[in-house]
PDB file of N, CA and C in Angstrom:
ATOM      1  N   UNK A   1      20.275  -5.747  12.052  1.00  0.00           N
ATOM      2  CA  UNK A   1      18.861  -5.482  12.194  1.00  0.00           C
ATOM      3  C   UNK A   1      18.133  -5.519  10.855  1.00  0.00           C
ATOM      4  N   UNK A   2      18.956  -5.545   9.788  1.00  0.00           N
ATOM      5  CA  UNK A   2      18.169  -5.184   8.355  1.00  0.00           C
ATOM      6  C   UNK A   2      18.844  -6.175   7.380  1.00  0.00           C
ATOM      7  N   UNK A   3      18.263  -7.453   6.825  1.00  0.00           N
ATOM      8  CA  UNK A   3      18.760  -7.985   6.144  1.00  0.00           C
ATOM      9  C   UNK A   3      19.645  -7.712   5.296  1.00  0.00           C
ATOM     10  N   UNK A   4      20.899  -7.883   5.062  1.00  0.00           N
ATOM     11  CA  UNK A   4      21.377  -7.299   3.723  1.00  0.00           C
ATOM     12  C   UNK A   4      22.257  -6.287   4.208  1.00  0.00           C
ATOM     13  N   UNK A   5      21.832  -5.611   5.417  1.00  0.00           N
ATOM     14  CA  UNK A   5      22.521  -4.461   5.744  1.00  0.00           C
ATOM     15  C   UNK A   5      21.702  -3.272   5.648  1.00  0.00           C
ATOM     16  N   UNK A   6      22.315  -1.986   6.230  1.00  0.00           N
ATOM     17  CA  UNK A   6      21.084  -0.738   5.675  1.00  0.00           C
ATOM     18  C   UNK A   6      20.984  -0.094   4.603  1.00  0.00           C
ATOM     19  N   UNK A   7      20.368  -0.010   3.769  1.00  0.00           N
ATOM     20  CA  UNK A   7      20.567   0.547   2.514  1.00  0.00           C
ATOM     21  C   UNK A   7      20.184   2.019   2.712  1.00  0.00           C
ATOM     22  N   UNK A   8      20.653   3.064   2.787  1.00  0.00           N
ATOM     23  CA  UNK A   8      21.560   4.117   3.353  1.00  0.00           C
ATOM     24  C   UNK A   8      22.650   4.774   4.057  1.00  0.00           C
ATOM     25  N   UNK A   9      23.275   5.781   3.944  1.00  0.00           N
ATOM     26  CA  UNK A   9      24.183   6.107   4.752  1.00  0.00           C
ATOM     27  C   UNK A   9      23.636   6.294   6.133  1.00  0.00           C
ATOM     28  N   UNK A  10      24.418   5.986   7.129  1.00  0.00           N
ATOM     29  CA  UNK A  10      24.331   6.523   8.488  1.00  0.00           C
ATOM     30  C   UNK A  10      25.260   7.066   9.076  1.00  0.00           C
ATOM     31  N   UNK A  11      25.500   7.372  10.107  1.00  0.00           N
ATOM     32  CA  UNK A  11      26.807   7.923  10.427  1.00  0.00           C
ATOM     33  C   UNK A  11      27.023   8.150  12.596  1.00  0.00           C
ATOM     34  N   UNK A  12      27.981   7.554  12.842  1.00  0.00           N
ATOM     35  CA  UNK A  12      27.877   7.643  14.571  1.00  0.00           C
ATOM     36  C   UNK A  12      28.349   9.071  14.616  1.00  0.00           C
ATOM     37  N   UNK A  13      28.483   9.914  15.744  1.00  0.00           N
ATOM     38  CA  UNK A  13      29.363  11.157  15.898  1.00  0.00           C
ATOM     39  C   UNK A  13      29.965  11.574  17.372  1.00  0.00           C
ATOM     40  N   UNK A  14      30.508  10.469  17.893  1.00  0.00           N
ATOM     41  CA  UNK A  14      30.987  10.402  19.288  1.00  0.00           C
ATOM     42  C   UNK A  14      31.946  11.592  19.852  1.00  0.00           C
ATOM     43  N   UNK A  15      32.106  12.162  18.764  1.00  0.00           N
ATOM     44  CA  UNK A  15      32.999  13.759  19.726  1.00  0.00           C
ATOM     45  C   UNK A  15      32.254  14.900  19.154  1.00  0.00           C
ATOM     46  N   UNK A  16      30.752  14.709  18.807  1.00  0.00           N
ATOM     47  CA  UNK A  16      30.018  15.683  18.841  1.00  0.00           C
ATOM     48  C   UNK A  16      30.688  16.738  17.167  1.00  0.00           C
ATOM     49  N   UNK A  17      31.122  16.508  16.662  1.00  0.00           N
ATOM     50  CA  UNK A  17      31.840  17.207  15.428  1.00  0.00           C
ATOM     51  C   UNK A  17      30.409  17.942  14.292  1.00  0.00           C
ATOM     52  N   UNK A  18      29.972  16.411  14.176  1.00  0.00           N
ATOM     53  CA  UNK A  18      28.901  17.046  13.486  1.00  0.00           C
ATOM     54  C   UNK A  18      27.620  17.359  13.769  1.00  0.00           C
ATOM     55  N   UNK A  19      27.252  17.194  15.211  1.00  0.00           N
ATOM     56  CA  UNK A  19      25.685  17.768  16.083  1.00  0.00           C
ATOM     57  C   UNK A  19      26.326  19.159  15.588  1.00  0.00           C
ATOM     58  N   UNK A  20      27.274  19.887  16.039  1.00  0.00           N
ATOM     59  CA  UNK A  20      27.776  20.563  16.672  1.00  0.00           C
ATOM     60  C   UNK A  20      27.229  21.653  15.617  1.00  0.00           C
ATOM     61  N   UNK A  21      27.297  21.102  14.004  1.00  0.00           N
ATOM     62  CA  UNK A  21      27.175  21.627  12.955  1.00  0.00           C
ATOM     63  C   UNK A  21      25.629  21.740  12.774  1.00  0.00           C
ATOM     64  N   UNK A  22      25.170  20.862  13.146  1.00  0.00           N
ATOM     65  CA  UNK A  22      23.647  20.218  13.032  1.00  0.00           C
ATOM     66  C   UNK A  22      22.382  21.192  13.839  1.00  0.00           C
ATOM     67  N   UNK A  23      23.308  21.453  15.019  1.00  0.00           N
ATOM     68  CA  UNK A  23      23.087  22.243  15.914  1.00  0.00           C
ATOM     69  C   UNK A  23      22.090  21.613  17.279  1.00  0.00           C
ATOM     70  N   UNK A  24      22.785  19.864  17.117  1.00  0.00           N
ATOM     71  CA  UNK A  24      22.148  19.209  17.825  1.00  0.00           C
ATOM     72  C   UNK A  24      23.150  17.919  19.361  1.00  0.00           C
ATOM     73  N   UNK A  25      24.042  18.784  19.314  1.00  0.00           N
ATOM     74  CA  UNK A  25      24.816  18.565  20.115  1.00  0.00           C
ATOM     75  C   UNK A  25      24.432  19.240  21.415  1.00  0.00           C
ATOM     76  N   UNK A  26      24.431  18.312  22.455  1.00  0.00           N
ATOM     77  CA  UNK A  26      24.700  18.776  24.219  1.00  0.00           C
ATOM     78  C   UNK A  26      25.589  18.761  24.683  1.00  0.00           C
ATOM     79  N   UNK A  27      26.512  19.350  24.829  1.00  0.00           N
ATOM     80  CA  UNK A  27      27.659  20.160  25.517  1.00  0.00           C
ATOM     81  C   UNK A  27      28.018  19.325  26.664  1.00  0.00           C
ATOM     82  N   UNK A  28      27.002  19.750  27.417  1.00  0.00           N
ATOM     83  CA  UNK A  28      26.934  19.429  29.504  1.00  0.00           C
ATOM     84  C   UNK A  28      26.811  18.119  29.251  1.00  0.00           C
ATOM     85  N   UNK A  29      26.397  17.442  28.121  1.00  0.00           N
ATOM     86  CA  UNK A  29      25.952  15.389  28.411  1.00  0.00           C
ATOM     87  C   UNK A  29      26.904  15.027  27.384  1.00  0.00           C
ATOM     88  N   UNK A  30      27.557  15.647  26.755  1.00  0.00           N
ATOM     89  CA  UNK A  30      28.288  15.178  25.827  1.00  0.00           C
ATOM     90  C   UNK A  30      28.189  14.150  24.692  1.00  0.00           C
ATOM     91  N   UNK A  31      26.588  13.996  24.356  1.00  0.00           N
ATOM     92  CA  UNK A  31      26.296  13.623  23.493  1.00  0.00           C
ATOM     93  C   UNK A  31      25.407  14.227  22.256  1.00  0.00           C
ATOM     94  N   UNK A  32      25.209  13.852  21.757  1.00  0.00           N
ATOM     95  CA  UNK A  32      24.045  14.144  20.360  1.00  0.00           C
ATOM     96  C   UNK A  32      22.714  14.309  20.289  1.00  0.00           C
ATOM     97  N   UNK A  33      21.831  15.333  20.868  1.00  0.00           N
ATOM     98  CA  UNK A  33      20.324  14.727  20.611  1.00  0.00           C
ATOM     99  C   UNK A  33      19.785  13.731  19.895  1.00  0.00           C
ATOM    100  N   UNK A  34      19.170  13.488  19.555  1.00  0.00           N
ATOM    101  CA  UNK A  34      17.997  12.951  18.785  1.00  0.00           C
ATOM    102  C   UNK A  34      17.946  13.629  17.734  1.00  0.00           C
ATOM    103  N   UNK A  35      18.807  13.576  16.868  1.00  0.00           N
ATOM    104  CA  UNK A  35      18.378  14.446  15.601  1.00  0.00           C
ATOM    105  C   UNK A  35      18.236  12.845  14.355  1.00  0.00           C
ATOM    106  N   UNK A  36      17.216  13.895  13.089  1.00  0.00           N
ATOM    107  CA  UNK A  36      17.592  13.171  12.180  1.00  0.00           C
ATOM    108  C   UNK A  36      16.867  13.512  11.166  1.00  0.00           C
ATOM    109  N   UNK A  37      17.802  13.565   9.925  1.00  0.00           N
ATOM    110  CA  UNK A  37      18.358  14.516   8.524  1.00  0.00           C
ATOM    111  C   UNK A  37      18.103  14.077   7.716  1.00  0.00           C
ATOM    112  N   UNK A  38      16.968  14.269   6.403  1.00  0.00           N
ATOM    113  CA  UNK A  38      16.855  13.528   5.214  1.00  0.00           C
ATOM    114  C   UNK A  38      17.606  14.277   4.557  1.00  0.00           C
ATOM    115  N   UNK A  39      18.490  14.077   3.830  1.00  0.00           N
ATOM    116  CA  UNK A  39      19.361  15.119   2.920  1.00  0.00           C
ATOM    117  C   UNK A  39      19.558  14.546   1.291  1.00  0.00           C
ATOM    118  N   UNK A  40      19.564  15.456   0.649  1.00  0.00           N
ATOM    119  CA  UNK A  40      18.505  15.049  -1.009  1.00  0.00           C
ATOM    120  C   UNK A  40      20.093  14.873  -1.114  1.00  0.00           C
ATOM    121  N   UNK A  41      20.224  14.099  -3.202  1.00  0.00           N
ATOM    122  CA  UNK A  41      21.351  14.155  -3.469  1.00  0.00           C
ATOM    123  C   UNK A  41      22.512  15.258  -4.076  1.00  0.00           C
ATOM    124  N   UNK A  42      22.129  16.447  -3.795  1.00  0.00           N
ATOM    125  CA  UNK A  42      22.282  17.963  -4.349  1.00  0.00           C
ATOM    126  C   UNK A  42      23.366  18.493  -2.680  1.00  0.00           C
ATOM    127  N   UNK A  43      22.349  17.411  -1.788  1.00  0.00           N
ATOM    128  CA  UNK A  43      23.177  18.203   0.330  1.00  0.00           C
ATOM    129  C   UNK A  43      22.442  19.197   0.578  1.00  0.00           C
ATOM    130  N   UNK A  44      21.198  19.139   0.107  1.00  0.00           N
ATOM    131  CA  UNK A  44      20.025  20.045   0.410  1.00  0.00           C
ATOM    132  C   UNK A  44      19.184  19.090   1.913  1.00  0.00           C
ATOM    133  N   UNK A  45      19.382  19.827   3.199  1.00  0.00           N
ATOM    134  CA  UNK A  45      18.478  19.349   3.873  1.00  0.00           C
ATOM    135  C   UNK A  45      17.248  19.462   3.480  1.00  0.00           C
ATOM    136  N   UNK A  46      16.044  18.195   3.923  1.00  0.00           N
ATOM    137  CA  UNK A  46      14.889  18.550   3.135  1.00  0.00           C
ATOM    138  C   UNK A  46      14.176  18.433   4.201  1.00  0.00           C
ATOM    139  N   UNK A  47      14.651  17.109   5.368  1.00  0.00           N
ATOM    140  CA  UNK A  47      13.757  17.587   6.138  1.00  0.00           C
ATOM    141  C   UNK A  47      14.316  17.351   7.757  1.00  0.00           C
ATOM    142  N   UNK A  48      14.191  17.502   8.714  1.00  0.00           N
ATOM    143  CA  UNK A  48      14.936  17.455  10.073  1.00  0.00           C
ATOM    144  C   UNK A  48      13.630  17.375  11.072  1.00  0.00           C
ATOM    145  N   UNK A  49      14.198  16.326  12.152  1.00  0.00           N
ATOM    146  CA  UNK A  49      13.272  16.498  13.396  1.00  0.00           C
ATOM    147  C   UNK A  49      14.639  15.958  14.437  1.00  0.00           C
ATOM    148  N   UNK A  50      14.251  16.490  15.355  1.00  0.00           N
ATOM    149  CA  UNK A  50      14.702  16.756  16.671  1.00  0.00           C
ATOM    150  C   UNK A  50      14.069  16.168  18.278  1.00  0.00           C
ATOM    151  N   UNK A  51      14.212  15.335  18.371  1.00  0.00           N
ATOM    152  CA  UNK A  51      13.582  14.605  19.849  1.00  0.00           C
ATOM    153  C   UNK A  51      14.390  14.520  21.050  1.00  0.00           C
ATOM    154  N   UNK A  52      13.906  14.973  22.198  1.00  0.00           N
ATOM    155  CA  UNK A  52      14.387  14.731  23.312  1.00  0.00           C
ATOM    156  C   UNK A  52      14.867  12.784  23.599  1.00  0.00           C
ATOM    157  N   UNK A  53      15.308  12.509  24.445  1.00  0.00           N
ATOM    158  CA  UNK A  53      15.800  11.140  24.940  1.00  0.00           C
ATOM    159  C   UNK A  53      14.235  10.142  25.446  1.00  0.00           C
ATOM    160  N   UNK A  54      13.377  10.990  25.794  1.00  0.00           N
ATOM    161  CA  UNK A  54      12.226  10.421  26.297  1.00  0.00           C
ATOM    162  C   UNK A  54      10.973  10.040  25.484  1.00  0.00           C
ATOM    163  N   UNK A  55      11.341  10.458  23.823  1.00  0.00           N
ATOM    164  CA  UNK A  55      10.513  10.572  22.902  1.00  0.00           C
ATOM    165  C   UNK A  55      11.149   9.832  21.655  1.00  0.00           C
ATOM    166  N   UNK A  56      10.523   8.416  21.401  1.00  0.00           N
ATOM    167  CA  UNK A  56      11.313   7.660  20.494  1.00  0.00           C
ATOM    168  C   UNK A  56      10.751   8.108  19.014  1.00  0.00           C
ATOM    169  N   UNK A  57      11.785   7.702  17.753  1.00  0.00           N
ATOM    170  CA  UNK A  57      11.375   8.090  17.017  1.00  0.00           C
ATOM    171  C   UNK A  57      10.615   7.047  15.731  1.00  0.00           C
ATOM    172  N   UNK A  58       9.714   7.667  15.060  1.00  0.00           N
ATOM    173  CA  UNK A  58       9.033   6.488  14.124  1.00  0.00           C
ATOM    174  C   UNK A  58       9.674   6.087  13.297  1.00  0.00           C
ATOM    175  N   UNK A  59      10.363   5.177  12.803  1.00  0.00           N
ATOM    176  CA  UNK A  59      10.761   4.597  11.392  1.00  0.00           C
ATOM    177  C   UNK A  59      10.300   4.517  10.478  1.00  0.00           C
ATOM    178  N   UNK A  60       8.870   4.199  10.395  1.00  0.00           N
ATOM    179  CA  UNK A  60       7.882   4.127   9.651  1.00  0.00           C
ATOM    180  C   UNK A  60       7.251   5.354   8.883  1.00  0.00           C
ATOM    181  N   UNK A  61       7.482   6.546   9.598  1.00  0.00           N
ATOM    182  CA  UNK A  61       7.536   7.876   9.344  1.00  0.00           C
ATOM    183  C   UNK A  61       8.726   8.416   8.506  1.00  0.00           C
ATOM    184  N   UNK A  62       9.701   7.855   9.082  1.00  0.00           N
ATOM    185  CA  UNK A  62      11.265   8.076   8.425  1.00  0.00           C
ATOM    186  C   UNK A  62      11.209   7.569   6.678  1.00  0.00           C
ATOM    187  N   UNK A  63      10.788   6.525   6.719  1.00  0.00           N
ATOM    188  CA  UNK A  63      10.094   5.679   5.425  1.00  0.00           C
ATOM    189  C   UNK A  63       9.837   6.240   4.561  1.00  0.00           C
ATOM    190  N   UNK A  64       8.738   6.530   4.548  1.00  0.00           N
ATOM    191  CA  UNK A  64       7.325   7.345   4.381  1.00  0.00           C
ATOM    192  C   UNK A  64       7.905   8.330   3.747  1.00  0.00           C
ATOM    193  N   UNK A  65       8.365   9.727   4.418  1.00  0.00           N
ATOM    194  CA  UNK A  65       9.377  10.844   4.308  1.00  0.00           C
ATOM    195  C   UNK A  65      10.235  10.663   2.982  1.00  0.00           C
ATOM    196  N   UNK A  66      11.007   9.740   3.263  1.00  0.00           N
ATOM    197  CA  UNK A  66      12.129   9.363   2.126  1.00  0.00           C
ATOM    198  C   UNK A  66      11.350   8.833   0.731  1.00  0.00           C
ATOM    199  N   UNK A  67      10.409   8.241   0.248  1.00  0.00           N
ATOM    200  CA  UNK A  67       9.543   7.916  -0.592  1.00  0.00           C
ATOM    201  C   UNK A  67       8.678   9.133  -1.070  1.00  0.00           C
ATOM    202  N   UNK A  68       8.753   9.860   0.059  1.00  0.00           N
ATOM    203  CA  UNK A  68       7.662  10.823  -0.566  1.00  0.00           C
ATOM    204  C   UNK A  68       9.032  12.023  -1.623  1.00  0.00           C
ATOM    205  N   UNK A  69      10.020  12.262  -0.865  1.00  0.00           N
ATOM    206  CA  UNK A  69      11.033  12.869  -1.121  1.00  0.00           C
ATOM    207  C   UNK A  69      11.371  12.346  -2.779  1.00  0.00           C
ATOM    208  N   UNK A  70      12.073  11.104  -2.732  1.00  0.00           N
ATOM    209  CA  UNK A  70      11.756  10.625  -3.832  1.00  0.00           C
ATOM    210  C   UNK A  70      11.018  10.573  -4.810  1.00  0.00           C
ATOM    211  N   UNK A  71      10.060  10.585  -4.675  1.00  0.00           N
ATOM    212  CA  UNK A  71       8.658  10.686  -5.521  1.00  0.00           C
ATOM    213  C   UNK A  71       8.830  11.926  -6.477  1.00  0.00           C
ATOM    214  N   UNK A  72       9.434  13.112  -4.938  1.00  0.00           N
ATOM    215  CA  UNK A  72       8.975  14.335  -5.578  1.00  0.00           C
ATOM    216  C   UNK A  72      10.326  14.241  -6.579  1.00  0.00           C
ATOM    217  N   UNK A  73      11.192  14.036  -5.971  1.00  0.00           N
ATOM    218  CA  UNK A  73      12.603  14.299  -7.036  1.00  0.00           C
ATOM    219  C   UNK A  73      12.022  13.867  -8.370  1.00  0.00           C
ATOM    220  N   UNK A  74      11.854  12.619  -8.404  1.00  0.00           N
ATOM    221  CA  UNK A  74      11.695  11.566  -9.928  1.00  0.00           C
ATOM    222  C   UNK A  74      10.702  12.379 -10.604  1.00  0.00           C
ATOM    223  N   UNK A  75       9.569  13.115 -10.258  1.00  0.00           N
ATOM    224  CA  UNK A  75       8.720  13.729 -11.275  1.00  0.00           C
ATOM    225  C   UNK A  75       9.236  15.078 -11.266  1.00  0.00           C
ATOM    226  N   UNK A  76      10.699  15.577 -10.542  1.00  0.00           N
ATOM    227  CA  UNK A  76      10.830  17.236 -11.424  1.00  0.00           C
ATOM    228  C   UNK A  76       9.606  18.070 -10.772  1.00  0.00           C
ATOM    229  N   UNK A  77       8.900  17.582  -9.220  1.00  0.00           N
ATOM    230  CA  UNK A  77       8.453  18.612  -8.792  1.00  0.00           C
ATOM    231  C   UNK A  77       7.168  18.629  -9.359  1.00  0.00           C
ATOM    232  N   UNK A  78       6.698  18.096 -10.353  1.00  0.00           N
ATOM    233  CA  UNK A  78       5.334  17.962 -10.806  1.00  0.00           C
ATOM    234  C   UNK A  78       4.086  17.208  -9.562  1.00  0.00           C
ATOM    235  N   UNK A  79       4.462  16.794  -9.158  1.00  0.00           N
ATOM    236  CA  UNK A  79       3.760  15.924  -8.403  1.00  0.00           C
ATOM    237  C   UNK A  79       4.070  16.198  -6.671  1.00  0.00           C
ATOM    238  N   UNK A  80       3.090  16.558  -6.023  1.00  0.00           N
ATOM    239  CA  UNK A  80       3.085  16.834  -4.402  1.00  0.00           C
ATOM    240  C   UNK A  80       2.583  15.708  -3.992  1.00  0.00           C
ATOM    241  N   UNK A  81       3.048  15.589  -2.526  1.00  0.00           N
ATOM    242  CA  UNK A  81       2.429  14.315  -1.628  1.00  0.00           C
ATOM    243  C   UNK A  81       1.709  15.151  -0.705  1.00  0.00           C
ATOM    244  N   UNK A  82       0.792  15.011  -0.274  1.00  0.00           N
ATOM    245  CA  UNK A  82      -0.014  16.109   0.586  1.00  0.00           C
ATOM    246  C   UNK A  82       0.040  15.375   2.349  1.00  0.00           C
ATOM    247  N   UNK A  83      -0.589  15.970   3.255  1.00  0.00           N
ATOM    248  CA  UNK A  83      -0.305  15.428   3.833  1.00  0.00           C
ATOM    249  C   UNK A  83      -1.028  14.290   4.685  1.00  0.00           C
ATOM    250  N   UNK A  84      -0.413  13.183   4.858  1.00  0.00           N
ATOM    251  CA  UNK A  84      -0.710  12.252   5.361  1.00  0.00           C
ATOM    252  C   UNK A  84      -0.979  11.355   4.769  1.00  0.00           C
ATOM    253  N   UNK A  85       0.359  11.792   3.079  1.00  0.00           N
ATOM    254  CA  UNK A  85       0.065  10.735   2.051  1.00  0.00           C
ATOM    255  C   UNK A  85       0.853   9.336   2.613  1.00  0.00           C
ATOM    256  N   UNK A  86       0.852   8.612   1.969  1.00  0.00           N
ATOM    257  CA  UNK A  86       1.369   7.400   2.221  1.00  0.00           C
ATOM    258  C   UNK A  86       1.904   6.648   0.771  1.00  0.00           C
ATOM    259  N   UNK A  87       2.914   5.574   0.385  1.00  0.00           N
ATOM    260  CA  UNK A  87       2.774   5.622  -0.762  1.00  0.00           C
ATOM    261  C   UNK A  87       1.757   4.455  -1.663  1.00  0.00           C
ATOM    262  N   UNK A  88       1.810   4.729  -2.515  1.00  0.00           N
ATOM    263  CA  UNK A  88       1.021   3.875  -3.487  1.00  0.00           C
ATOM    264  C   UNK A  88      -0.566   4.461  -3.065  1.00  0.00           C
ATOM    265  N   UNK A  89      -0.518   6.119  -2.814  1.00  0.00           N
ATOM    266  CA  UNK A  89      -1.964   6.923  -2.822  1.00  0.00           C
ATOM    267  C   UNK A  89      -1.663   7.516  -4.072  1.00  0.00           C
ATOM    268  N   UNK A  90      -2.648   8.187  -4.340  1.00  0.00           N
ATOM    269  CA  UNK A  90      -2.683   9.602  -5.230  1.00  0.00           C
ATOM    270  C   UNK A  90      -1.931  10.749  -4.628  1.00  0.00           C
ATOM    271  N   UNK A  91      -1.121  11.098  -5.493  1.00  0.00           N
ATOM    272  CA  UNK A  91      -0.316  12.930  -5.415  1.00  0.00           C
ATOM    273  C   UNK A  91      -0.967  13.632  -5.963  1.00  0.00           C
ATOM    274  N   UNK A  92      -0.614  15.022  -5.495  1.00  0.00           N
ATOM    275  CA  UNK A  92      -0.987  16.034  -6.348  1.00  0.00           C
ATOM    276  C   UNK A  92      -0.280  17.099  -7.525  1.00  0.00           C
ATOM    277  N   UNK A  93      -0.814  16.692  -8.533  1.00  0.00           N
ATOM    278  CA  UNK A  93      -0.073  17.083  -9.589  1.00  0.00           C
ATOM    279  C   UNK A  93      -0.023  18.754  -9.440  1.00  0.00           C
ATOM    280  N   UNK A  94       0.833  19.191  -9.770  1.00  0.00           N
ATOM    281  CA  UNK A  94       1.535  20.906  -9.122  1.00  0.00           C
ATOM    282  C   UNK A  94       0.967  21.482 -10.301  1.00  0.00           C
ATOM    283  N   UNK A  95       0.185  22.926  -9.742  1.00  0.00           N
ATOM    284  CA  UNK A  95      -0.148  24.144 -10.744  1.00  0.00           C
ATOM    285  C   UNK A  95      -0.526  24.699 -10.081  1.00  0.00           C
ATOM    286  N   UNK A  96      -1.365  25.733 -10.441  1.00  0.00           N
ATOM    287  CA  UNK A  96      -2.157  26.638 -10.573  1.00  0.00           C
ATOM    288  C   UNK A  96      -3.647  26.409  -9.965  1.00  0.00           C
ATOM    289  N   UNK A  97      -4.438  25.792 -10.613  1.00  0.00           N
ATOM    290  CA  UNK A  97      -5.314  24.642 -10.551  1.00  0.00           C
ATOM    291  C   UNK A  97      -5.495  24.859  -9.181  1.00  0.00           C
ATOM    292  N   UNK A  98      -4.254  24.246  -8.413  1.00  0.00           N
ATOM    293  CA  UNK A  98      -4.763  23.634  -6.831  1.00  0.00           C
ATOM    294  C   UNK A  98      -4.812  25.054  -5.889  1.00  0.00           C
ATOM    295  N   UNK A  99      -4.477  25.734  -6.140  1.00  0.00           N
ATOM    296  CA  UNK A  99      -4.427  27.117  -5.236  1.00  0.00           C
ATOM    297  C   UNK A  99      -6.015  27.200  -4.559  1.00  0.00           C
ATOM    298  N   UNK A 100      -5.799  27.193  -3.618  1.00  0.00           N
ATOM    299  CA  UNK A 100      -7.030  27.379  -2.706  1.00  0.00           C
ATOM    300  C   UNK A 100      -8.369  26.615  -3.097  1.00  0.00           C
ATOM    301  N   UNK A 101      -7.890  25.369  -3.615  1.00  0.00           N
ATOM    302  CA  UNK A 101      -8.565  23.862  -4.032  1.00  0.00           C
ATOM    303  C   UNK A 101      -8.387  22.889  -3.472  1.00  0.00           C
ATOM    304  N   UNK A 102      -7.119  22.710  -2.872  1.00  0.00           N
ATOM    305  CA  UNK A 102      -6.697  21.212  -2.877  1.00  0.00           C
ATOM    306  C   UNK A 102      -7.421  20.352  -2.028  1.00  0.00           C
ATOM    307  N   UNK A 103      -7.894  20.959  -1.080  1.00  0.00           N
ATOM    308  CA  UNK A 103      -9.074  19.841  -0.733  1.00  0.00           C
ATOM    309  C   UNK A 103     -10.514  19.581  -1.720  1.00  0.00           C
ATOM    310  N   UNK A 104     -10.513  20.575  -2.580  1.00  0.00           N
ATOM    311  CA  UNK A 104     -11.607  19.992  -3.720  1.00  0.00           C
ATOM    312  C   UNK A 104     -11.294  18.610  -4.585  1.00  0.00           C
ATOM    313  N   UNK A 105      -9.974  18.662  -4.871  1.00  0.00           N
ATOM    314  CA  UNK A 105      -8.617  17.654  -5.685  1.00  0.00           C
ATOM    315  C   UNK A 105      -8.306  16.361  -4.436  1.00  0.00           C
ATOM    316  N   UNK A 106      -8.162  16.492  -3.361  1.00  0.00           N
ATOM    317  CA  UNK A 106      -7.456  15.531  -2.485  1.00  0.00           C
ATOM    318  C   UNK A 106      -8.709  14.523  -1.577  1.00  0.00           C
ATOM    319  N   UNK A 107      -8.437  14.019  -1.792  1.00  0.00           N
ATOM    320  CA  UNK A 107      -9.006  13.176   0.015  1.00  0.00           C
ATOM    321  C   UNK A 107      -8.703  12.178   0.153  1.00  0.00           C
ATOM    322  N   UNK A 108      -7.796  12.539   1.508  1.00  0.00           N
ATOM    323  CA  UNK A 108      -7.566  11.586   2.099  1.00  0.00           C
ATOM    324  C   UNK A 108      -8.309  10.183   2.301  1.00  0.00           C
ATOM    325  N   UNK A 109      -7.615   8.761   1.856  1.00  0.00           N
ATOM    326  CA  UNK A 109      -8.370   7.900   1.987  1.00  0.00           C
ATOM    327  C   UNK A 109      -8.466   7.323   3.515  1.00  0.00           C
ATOM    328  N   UNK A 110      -7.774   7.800   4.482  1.00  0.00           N
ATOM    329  CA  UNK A 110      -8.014   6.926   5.873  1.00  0.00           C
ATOM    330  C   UNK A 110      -8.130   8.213   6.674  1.00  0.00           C
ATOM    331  N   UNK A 111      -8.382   7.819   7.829  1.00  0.00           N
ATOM    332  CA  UNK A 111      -8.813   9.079   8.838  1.00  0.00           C
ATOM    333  C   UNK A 111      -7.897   8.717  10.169  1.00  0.00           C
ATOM    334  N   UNK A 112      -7.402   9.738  10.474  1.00  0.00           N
ATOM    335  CA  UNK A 112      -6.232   9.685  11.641  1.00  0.00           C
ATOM    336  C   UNK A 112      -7.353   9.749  13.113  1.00  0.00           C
TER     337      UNK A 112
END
């Protein structure tokens, strides 16, 4: 599906071993929810969502997530993605400053 291959880890879990851990295993169906785990390079979950079978999930969101994650790693936390950043917007540089500002500092350039 991805030229080249996927450039990340993935992982199948057909006897439920690691839902189980995840806490996203079904017992009675014997499979795995819908889970899925951004996990930094430290094994710090950073971020998790959870979907039923009837509710597909965005990739594009998944993306997004991982870039923003990134972002934050590479600047040491200086720099926030707010929400409904996207990349190649403006972040918000972390202090003091933004406390009960950040919409004085931010705006969003598109409207949902």
């Amino acid at each position: 599906m991805v030229e080249g291959g996927v450039p990340f880890p993935m992982l199948s879990d057909a006897g439920g071993r690691i839902g189980s851990v995840y806490g996203v295993y079904d017992e009675a169906g014997g499979v795995d929810v819908r889970g899925r785990f951004l996990i930094d390079p430290d094994g710090v979950i950073q971020a998790m969502e959870v979907l039923t079978p009837p509710v597909g999930r965005n990739f594009f969101e998944m993306v997004r997530q991982i870039k923003a994650y990134q972002l934050v790693r590479e600047t040491g936390g200086a720099e926030a993605t707010p929400a409904g950043w996207i990349p190649g917007e403006d972040t918000l540089k972390v202090g003091p400053h933004l406390v009960g500002k950040v919409w004085e500092v931010w705006k969003p350039k598109k409207e949902v």
